[in-house]
N, C-alpha and C. Protein backbone atom coordinates (compact mmCIF):
# COMPACT_ATOMS: atom_id res chain seq x y z
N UNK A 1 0.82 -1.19 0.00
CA UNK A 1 0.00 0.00 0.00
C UNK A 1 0.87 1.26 0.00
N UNK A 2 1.86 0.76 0.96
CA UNK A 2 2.40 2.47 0.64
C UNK A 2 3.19 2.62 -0.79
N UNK A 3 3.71 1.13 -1.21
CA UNK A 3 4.02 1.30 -2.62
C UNK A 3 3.32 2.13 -3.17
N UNK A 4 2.00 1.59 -3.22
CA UNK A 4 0.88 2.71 -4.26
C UNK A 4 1.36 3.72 -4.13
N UNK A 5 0.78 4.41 -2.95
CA UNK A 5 0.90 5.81 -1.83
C UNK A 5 1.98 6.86 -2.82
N UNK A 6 3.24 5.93 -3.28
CA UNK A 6 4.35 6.17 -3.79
C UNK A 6 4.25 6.82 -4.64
N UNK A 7 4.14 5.67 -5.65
CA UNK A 7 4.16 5.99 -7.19
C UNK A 7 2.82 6.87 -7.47
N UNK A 8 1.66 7.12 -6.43
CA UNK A 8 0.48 7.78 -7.04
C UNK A 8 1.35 9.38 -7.39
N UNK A 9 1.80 9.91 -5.68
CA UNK A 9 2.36 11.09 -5.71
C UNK A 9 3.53 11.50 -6.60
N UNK A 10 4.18 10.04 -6.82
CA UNK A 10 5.36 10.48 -7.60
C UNK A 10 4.52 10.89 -9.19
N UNK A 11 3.67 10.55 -9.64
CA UNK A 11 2.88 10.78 -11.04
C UNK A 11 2.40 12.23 -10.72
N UNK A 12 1.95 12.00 -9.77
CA UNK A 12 1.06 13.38 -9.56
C UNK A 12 2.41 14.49 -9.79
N UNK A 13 3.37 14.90 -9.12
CA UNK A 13 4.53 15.73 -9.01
C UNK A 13 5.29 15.49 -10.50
N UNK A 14 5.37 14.64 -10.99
CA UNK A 14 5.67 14.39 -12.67
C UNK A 14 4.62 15.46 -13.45
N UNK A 15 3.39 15.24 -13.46
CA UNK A 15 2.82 15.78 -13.80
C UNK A 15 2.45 17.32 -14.09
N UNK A 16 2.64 17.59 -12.68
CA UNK A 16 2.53 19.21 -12.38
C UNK A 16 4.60 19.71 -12.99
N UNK A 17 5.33 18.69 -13.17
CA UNK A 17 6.10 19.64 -13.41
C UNK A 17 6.06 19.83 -14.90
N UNK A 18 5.60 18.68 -15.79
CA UNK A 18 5.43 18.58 -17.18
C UNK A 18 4.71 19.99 -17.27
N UNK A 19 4.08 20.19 -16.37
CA UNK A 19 2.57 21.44 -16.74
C UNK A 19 3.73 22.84 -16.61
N UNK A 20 3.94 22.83 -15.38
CA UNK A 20 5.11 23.95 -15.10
C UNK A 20 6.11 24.07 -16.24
N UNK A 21 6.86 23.54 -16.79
CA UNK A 21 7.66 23.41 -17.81
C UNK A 21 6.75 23.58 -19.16
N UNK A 22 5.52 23.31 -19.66
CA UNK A 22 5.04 24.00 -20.90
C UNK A 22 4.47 25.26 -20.61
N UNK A 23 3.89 25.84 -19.13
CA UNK A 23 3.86 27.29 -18.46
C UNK A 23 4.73 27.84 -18.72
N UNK A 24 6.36 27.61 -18.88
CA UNK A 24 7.25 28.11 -18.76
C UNK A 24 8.12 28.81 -20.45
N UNK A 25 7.28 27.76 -21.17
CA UNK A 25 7.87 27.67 -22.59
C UNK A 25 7.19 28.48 -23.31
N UNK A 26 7.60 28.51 -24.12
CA UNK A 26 7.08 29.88 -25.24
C UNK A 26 5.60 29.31 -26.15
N UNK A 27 5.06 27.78 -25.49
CA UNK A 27 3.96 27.91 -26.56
C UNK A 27 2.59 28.60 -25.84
N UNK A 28 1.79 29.02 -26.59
CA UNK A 28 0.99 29.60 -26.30
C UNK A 28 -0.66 28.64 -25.80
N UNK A 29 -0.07 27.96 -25.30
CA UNK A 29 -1.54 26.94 -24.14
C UNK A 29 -1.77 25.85 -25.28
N UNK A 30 -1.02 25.54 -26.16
CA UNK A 30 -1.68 24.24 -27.10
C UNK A 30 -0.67 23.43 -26.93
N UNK A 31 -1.02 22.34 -26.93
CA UNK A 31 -0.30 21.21 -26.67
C UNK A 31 -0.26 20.41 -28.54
N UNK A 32 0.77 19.79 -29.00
CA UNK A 32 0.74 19.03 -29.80
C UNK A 32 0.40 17.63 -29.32
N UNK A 33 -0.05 16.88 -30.04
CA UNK A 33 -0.85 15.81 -30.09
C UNK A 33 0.17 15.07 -28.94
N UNK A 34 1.49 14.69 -29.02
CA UNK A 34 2.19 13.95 -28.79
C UNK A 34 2.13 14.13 -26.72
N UNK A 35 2.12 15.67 -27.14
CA UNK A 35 1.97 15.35 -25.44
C UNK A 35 0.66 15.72 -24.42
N UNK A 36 -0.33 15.80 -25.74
CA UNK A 36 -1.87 15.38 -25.61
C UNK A 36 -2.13 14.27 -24.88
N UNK A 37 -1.32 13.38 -25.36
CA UNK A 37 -1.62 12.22 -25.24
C UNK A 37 -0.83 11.59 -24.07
N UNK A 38 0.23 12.69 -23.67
CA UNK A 38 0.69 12.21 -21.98
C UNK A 38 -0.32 12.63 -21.42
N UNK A 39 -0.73 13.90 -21.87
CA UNK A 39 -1.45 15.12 -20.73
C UNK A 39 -2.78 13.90 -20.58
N UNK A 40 -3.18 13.59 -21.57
CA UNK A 40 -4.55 12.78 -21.14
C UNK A 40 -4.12 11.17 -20.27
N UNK A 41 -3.23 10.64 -20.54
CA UNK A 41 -2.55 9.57 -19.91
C UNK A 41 -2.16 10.06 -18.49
N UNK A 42 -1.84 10.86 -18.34
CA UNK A 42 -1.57 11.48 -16.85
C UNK A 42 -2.80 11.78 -16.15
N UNK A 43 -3.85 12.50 -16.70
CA UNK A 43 -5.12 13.04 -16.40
C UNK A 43 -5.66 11.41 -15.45
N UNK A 44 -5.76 10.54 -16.36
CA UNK A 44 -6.77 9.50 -15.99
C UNK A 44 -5.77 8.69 -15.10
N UNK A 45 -4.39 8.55 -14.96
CA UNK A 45 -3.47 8.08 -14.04
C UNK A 45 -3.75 8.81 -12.45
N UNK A 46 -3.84 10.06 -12.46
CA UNK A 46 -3.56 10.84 -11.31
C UNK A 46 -5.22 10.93 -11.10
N UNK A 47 -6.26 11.33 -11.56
CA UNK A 47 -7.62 11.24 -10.94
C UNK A 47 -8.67 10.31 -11.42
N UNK A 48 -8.38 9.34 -12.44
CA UNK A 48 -8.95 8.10 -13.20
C UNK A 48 -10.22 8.65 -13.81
N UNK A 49 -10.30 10.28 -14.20
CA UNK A 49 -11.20 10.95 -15.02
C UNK A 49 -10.23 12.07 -16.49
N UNK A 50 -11.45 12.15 -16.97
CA UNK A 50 -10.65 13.16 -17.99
C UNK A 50 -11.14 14.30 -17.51
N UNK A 51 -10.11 14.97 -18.09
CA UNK A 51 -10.22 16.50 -17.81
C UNK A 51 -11.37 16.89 -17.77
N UNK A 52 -12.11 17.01 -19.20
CA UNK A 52 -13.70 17.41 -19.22
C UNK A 52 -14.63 16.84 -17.85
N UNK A 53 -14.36 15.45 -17.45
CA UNK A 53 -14.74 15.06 -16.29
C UNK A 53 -14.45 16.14 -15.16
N UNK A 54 -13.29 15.85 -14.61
CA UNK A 54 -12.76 16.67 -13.89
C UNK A 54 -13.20 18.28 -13.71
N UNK A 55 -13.31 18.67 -14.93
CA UNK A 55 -13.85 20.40 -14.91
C UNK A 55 -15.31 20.51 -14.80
N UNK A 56 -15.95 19.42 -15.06
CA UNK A 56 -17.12 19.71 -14.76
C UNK A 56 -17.93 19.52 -13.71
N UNK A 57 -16.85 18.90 -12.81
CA UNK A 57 -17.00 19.49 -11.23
C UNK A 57 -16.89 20.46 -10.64
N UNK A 58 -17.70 20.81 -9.31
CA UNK A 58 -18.20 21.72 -8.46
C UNK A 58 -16.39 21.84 -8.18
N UNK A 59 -16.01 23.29 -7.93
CA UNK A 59 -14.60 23.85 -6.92
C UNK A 59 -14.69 22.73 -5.84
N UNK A 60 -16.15 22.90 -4.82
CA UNK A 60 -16.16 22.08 -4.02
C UNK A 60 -16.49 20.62 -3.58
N UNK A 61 -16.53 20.16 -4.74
CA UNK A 61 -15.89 18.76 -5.10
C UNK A 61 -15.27 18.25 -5.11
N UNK A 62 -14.17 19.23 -5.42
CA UNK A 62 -13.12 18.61 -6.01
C UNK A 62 -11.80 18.50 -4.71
N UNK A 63 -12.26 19.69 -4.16
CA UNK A 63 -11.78 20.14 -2.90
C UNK A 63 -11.83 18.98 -2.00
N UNK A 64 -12.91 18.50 -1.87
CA UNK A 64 -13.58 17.28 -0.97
C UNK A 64 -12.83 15.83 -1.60
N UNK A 65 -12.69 15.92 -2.57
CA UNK A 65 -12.01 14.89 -3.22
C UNK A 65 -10.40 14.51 -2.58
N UNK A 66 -10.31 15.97 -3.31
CA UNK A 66 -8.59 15.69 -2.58
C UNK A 66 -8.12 15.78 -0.69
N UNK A 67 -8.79 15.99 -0.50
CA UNK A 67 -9.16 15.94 0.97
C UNK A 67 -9.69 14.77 1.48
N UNK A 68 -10.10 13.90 0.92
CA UNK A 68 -10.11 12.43 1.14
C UNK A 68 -9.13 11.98 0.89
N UNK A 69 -7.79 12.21 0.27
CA UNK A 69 -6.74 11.44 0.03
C UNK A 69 -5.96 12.02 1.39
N UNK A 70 -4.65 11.03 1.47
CA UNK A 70 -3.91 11.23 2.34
C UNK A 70 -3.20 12.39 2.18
N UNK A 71 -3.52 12.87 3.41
CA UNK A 71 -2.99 14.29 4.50
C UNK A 71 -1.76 14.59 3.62
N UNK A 72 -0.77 14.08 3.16
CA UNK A 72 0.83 14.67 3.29
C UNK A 72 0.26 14.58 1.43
N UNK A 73 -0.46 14.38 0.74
CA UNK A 73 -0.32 14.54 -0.75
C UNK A 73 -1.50 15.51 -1.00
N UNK A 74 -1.77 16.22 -0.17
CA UNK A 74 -2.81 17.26 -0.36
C UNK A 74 -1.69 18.42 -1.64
N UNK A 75 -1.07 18.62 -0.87
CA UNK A 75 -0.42 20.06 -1.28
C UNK A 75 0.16 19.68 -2.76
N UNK A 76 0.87 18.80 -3.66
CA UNK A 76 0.80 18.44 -4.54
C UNK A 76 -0.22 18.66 -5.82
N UNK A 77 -1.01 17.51 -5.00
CA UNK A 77 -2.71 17.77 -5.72
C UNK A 77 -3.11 19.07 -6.08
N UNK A 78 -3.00 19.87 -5.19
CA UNK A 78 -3.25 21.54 -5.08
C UNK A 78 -2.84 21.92 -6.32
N UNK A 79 -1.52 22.47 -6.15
CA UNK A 79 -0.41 22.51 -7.01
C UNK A 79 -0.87 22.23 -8.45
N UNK A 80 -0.32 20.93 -8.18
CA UNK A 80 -1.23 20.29 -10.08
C UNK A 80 -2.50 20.79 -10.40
N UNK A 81 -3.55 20.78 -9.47
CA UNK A 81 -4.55 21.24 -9.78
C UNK A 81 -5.00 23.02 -10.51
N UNK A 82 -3.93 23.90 -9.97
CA UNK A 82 -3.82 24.71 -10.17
C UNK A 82 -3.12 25.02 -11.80
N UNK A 83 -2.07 24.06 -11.62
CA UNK A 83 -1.50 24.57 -13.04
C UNK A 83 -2.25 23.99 -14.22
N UNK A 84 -2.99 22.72 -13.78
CA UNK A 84 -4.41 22.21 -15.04
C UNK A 84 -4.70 23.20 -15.24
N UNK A 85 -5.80 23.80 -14.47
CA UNK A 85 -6.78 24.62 -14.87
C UNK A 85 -6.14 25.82 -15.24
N UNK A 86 -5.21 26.71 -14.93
CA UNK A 86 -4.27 27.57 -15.54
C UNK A 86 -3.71 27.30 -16.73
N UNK A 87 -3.34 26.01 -17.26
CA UNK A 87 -3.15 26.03 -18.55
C UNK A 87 -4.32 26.07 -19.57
N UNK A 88 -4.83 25.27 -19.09
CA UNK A 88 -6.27 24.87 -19.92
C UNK A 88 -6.94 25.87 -20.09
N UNK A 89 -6.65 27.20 -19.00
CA UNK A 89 -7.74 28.13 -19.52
C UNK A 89 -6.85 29.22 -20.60
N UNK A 90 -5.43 28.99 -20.45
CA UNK A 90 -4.62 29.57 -21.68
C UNK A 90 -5.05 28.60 -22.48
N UNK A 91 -5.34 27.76 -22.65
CA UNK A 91 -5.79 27.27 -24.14
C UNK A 91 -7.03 27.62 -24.61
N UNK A 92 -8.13 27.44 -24.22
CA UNK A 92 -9.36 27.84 -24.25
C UNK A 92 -9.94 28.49 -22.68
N UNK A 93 -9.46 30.21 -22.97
CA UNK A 93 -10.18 31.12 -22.02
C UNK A 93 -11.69 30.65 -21.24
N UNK A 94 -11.51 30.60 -20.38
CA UNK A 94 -12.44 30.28 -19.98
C UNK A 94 -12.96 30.77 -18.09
N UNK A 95 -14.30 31.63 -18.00
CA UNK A 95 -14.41 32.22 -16.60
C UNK A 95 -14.21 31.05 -15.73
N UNK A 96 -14.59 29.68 -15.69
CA UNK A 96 -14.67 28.71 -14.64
C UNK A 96 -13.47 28.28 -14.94
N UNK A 97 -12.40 27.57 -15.52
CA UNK A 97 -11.00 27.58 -15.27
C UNK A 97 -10.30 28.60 -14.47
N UNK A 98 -10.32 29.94 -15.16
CA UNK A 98 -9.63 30.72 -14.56
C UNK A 98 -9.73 30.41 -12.81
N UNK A 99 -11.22 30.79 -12.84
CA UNK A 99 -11.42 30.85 -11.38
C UNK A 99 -11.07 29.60 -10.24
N UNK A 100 -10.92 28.04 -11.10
CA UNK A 100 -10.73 26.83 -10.33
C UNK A 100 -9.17 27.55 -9.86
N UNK A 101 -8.45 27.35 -10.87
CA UNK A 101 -6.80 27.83 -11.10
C UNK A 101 -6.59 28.72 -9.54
N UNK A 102 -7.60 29.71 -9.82
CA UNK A 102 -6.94 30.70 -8.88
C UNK A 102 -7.09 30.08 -7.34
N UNK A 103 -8.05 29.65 -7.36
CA UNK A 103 -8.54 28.80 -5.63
C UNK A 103 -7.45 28.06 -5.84
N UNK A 104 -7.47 26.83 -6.44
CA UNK A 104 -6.28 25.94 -5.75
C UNK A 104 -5.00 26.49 -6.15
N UNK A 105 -4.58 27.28 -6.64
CA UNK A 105 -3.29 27.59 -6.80
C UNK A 105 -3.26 28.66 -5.10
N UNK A 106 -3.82 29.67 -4.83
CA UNK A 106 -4.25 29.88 -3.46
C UNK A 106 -4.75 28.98 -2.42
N UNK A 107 -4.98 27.56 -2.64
CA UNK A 107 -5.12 26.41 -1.35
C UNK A 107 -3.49 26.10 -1.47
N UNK A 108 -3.07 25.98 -2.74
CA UNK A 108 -1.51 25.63 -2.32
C UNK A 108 -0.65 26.16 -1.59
N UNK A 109 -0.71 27.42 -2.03
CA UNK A 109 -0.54 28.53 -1.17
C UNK A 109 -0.49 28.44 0.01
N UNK A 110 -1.60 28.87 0.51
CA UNK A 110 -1.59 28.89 2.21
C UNK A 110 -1.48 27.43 2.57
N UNK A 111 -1.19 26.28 2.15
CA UNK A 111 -1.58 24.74 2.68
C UNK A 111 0.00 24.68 2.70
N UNK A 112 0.97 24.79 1.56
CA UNK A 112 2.28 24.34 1.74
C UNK A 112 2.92 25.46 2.75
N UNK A 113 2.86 26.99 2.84
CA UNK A 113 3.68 27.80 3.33
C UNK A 113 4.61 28.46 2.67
N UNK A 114 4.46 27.84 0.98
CA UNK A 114 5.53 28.31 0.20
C UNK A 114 5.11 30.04 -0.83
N UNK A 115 6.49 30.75 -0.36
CA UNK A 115 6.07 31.77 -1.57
C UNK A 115 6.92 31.53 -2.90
N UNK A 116 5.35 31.30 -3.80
CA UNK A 116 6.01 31.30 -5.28
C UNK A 116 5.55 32.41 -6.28
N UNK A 117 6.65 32.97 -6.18
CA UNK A 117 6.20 34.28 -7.19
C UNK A 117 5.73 33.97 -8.65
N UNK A 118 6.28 32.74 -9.13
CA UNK A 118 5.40 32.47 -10.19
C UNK A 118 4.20 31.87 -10.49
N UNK A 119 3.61 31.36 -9.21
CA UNK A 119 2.00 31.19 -8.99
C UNK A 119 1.57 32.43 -8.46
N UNK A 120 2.14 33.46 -7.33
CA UNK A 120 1.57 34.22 -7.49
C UNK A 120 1.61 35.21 -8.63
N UNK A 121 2.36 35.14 -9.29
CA UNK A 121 1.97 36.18 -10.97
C UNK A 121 0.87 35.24 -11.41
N UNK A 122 1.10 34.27 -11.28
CA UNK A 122 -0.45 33.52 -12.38
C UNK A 122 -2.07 33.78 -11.52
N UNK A 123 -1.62 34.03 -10.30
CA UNK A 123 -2.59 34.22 -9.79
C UNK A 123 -3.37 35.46 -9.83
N UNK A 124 -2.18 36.87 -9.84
CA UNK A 124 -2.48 37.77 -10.40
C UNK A 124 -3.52 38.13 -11.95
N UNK A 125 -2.62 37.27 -12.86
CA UNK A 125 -2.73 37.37 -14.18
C UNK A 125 -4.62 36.43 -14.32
N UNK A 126 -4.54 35.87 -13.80
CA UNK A 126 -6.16 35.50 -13.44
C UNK A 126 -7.22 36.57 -13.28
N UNK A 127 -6.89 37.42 -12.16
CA UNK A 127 -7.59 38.16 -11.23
C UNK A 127 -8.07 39.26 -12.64
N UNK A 128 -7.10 39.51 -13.40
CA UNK A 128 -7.06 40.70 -14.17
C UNK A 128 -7.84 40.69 -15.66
């Protein structure tokens, strides 16, 4: 079990950095097919839904969701969760992305203790 425990978080933190690293790159929120097809392979690895699934949950759903998982992989989840919906809404603008993005990128926030100036610029860049 804690094997699982393991490898869930270690996907999950793979994940969010794949996201962080195309945040970081010069394309403009589209993904080519090739890593479509991680992004959706990761999607259903780390919450066993697709994205469209996933977004078409309540904020506080989802919240409740990851809050059923174990205590020490909250802040992760956060994290990733934040940079999904932050990318996704650079791909297709969107008021309910933006707004998921900004909550959990702000649960990460205050949950880890960490200041990141480049979530908080994205968090900014939301607001605006």
């Amino acid at each position: 079990m804690i094997h699982d425990k393991d490898y869930i978080i270690r996907i999950v933190k793979q994940f969010s950095e794949m996201l962080a690293t195309l945040l970081l790159g010069k394309n403009e929120g589209t993904l080519p097919e090739e890593q479509q097809n991680v992004f959706e392979t990761n999607m259903n690895d780390t919450f066993k839904m697709s994205f469209e699934d996933l977004a078409s949950q309540s904020t506080d759903s989802i919240i409740a969701m990851i809050d059923a998982k174990d205590k020490a992989h909250h802040i992760p989840y956060y994290e990733l969760l934040g940079h999904i919906f932050y990318f996704k809404n650079k791909e297709n603008p969107n008021p309910d992305f933006a707004q998921k993005a900004k909550t959990f990128y702000e649960i990460y926030l205050q949950r880890s203790g960490i200041f990141s100036l480049p979530i908080v610029n994205r968090i900014g860049e939301l607001k605006s």
